[in-house]
Protein backbone atom coordinates (compact mmCIF):
# COMPACT_ATOMS: atom_id res chain seq x y z
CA UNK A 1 20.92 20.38 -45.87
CA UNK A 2 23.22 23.83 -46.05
CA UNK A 3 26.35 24.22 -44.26
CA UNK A 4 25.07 25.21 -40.72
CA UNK A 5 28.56 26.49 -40.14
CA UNK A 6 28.67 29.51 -42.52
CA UNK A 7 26.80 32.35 -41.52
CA UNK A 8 24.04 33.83 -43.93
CA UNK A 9 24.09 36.96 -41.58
CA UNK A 10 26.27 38.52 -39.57
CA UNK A 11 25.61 40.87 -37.01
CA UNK A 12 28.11 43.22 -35.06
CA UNK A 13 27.95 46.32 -32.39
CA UNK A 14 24.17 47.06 -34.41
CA UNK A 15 22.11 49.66 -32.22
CA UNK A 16 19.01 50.69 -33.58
CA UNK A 17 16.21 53.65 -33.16
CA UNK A 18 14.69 56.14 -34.54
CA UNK A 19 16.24 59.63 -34.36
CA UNK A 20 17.69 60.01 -30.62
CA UNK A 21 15.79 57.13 -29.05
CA UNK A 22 18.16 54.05 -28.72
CA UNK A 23 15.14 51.01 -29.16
CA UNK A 24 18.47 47.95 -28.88
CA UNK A 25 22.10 48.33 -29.00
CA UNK A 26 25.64 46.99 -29.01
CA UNK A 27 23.98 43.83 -30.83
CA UNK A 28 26.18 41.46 -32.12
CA UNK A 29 25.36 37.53 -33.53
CA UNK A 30 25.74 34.99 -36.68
CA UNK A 31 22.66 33.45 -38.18
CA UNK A 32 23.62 30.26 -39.87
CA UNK A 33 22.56 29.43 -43.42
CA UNK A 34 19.59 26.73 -42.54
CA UNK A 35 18.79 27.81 -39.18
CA UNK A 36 15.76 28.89 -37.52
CA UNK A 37 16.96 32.00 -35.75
CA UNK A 38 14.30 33.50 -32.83
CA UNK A 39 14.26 37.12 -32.04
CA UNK A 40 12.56 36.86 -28.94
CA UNK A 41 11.77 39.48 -26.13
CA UNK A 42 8.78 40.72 -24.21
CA UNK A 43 6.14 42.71 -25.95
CA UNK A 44 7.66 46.54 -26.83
CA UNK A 45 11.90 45.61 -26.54
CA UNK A 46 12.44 46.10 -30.40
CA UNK A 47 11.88 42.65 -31.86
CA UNK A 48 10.17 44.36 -35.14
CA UNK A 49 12.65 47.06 -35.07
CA UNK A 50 15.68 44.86 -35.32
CA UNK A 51 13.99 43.16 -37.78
CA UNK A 52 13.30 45.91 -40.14
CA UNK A 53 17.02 46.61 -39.77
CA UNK A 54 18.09 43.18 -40.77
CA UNK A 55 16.10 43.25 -43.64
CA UNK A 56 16.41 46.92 -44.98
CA UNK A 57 14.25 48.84 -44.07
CA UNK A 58 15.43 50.57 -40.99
CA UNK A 59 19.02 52.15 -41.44
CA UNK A 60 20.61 51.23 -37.89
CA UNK A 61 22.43 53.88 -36.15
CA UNK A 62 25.85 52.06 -35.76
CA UNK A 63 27.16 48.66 -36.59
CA UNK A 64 27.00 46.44 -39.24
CA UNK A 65 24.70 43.94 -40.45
CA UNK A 66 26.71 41.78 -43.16
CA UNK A 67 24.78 39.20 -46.02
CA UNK A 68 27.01 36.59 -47.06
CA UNK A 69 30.30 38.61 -46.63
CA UNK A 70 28.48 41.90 -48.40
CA UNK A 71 27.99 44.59 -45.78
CA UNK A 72 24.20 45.96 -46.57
CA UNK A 73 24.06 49.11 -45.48
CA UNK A 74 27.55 50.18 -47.13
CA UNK A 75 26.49 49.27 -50.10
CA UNK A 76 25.23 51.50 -53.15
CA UNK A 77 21.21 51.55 -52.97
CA UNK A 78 21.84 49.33 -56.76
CA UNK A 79 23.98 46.54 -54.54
CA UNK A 80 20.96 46.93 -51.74
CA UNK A 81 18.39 46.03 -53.95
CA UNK A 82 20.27 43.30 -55.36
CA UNK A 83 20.67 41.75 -52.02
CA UNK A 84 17.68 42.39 -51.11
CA UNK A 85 15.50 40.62 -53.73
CA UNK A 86 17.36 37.56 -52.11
CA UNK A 87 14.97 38.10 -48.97
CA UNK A 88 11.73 37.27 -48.52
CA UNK A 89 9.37 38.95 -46.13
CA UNK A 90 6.28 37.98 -43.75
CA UNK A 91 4.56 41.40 -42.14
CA UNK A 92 2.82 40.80 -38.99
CA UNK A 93 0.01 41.77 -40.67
CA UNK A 94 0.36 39.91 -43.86
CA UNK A 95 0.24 43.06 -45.92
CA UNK A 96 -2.09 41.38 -48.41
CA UNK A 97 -3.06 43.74 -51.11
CA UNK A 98 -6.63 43.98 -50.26
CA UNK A 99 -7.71 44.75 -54.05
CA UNK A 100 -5.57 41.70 -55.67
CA UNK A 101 -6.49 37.80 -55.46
CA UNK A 102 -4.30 35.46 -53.82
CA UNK A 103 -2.81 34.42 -56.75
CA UNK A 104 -2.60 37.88 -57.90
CA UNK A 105 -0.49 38.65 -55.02
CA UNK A 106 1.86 35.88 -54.90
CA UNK A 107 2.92 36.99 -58.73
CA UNK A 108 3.50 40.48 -58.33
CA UNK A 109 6.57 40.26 -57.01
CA UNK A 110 7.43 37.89 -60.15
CA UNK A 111 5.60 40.32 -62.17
CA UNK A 112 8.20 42.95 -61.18
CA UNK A 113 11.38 41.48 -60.47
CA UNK A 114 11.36 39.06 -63.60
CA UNK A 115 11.21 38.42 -66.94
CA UNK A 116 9.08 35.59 -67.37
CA UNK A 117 5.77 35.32 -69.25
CA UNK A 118 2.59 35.54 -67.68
CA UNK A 119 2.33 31.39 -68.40
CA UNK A 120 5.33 31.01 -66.78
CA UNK A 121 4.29 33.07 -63.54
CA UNK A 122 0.57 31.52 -63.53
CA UNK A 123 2.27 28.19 -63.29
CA UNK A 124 5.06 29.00 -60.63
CA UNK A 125 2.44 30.77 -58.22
CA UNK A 126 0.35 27.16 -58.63
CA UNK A 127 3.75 26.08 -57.48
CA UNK A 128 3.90 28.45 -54.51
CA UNK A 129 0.59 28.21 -53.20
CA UNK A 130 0.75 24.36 -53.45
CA UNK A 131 3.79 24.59 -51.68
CA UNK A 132 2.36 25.86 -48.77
CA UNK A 133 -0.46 23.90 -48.70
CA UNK A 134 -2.97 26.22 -50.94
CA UNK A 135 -4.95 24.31 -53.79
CA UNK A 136 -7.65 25.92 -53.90
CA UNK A 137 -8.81 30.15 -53.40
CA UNK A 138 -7.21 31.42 -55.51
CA UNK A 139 -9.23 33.97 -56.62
CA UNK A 140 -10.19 35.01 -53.39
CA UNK A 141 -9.41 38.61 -52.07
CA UNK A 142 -7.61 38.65 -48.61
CA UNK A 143 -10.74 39.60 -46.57
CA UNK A 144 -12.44 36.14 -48.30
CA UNK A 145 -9.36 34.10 -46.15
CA UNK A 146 -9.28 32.70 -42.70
CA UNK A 147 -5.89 33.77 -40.77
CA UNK A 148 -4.03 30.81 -41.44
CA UNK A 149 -4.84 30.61 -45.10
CA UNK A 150 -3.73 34.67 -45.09
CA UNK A 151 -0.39 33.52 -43.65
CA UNK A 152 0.20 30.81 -46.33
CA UNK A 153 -0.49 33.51 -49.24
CA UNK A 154 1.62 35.91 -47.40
CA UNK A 155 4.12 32.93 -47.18
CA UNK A 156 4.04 31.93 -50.95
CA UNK A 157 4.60 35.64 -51.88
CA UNK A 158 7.43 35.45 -49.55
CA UNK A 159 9.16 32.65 -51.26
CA UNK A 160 8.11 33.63 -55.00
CA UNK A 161 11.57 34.71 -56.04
CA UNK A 162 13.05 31.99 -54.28
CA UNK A 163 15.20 33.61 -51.50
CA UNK A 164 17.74 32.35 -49.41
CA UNK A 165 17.03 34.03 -46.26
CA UNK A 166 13.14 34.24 -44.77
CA UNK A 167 12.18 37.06 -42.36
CA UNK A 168 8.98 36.08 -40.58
CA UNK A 169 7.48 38.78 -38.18
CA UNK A 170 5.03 36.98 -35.35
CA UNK A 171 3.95 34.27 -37.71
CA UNK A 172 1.66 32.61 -35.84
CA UNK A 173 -0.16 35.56 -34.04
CA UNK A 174 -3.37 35.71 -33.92
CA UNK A 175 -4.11 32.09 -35.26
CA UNK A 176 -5.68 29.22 -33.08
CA UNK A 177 -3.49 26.36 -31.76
CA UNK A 178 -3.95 24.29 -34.53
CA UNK A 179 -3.08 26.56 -37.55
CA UNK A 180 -0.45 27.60 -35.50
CA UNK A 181 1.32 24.45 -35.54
CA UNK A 182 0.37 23.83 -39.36
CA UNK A 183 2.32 26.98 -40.08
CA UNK A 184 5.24 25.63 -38.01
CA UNK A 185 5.79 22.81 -39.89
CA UNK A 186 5.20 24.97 -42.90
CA UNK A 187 8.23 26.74 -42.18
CA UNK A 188 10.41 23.63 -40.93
CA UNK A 189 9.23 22.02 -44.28
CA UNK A 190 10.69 25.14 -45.83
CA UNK A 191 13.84 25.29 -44.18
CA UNK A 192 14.57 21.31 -44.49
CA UNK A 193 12.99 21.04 -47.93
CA UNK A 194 14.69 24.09 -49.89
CA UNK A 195 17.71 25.40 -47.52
CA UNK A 196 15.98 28.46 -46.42
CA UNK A 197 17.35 30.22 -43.73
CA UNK A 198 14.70 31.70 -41.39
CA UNK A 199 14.82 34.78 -38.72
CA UNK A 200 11.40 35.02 -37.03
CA UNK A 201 10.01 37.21 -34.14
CA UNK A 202 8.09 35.54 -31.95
CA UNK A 203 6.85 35.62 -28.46
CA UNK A 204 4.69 32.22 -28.99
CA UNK A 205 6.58 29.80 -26.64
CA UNK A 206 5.48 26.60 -28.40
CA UNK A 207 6.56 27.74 -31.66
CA UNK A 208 9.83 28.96 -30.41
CA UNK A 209 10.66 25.45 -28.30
CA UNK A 210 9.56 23.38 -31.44
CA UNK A 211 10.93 24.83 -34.26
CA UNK A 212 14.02 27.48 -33.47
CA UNK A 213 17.42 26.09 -33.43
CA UNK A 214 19.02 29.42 -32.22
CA UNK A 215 18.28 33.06 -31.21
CA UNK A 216 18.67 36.07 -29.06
CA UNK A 217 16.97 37.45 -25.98
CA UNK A 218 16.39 41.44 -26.06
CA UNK A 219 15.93 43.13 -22.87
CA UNK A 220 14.05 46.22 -22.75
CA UNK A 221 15.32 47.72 -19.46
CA UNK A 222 18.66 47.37 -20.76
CA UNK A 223 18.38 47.96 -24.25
CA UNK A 224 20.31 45.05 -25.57
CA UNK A 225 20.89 41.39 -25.87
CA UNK A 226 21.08 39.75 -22.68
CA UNK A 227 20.94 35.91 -24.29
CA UNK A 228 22.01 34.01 -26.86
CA UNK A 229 21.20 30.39 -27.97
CA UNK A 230 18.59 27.65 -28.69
CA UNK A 231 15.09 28.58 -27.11
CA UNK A 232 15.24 25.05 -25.50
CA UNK A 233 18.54 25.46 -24.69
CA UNK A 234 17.77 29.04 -22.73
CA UNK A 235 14.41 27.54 -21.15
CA UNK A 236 16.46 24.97 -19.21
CA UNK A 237 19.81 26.91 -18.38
CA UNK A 238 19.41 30.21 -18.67
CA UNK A 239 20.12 31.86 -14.93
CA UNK A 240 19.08 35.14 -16.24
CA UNK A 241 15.31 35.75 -14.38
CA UNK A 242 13.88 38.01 -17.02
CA UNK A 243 14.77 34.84 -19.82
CA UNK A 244 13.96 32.22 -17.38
CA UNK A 245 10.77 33.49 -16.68
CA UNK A 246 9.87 34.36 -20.19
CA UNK A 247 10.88 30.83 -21.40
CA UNK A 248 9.00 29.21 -18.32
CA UNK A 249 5.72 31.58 -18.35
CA UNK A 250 6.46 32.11 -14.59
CA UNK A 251 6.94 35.71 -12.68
CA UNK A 252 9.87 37.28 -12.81
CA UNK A 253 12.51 37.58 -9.52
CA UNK A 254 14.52 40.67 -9.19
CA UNK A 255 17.01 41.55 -12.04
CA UNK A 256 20.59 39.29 -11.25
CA UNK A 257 24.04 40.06 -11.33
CA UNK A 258 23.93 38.78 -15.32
CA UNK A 259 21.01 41.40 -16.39
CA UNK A 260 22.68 44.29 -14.31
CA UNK A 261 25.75 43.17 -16.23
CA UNK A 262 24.70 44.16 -19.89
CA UNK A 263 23.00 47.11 -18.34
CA UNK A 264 24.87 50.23 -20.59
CA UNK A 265 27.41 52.41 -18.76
């Protein structure tokens, strides 16, 4: 297992937007190399948007987001791309390409970031696709795959160039219970198994509880972080009502004294 204790990422005073609308701000947190780090929220507070930020593609507009001691966005674009073929990156969406197999998707990225043969890549996507549990299709197109299967491509792309941090955007939306907890263990396999560190967004409560060992809360009244910690941790002491009733599935109270708090001046 990694060193929990040094931080793959670093976060500090990060607001992000676009142009003059402020989506978060004033952000600042540490995800630990091996963690499973929750960016959690109600639907429309700027979960995806802090995520694009955190892994590139979003300039913020203030603040710093830091890999391993490098900060990202200081750096020249040949230093960005450097760090940034050490992420890996699951869309929402997937983002299969519609016209390319499965296989043929998980080894572009090989294809251009490497040097290897095309025997070498044929037989590290086998690798990646039985990693997450894909022996057979293949040679099916994306539309061919069920949801979960579509995740576990878009997974093994993610993880082709081996990268030491994993940025996951709603995972498990839009698959059933079942596949839904396949890809959770998926992931914890991932993070246990080869030291990945993980940030997900997620508003899927079991997945958050079971696998997450840390997080923030985003507030969209207030436009910034108004919790920090392990999703278990925040379901059963968090006073905050907008957490607490998020982490409970119950109906919000008023905004408290803590929310009003982090409100900006």
């Amino acid at each position: 297992m990694p060193d929990n204790s040094k931080p793959s990422l670093q976060v500090r005073s990060l607001s992000v937007g676009y142009g003059t609308h402020v989506v978060q701000q004033n952000l600042s947190f540490d995800v630990n190399a091996g963690s499973i780090f929750a960016i959690m929220g109600v639907s429309g507070c700027g979960k995806s948007t802090l995520l694009r930020s955190l892994m590139g593609l979003l300039r913020p507009s203030a603040g710093t987001v830091c890999f391993q001691g490098n900060d990202y966005w200081s750096c020249d674009l040949e230093k960005r791309a450097t760090i940034g073929r050490r992420f890996g990156v699951l869309f929402q969406t997937g983002a299969l390409w519609s016209a390319l197999t499965a296989a043929e998707n998980v080894a572009l990225p090989m294809q251009m970031f490497t040097k290897l043969d095309a025997r070498s890549i044929d037989a590290l996507v086998q690798m990646k696709l039985a990693l997450v549990g894909l022996e057979t299709g293949w040679t099916s197109k994306p539309a061919d795959l069920s949801g979960g299967m579509a995740k576990r491509v878009g997974i093994a792309r993610a993880i082709s160039l081996d990268p030491d941090i994993l940025f996951l955007d709603e995972p498990s939306a839009g698959l059933d219970p079942i596949s839904a907890k396949r890809l959770d263990d998926l992931i914890l396999e991932l993070r246990d198994g080869f030291g990945v560190t993980v940030v997900m967004v997620s508003h899927e409560l079991p997945s958050l509880l079971s696998i997450c060992d840390d997080g923030v809360f985003l507030d969209a009244s207030t436009h910034t972080m108004i919790a920090h910690g392990a999703p278990r941790s925040l379901k059963a002491n968090c006073i905050d009502s907008i957490v607490s009733a998020f982490m409970n599935r119950t109906s919000p109270s008023a905004p408290n004294d803590l929310r009003a708090a982090h409100a900006s001046p």
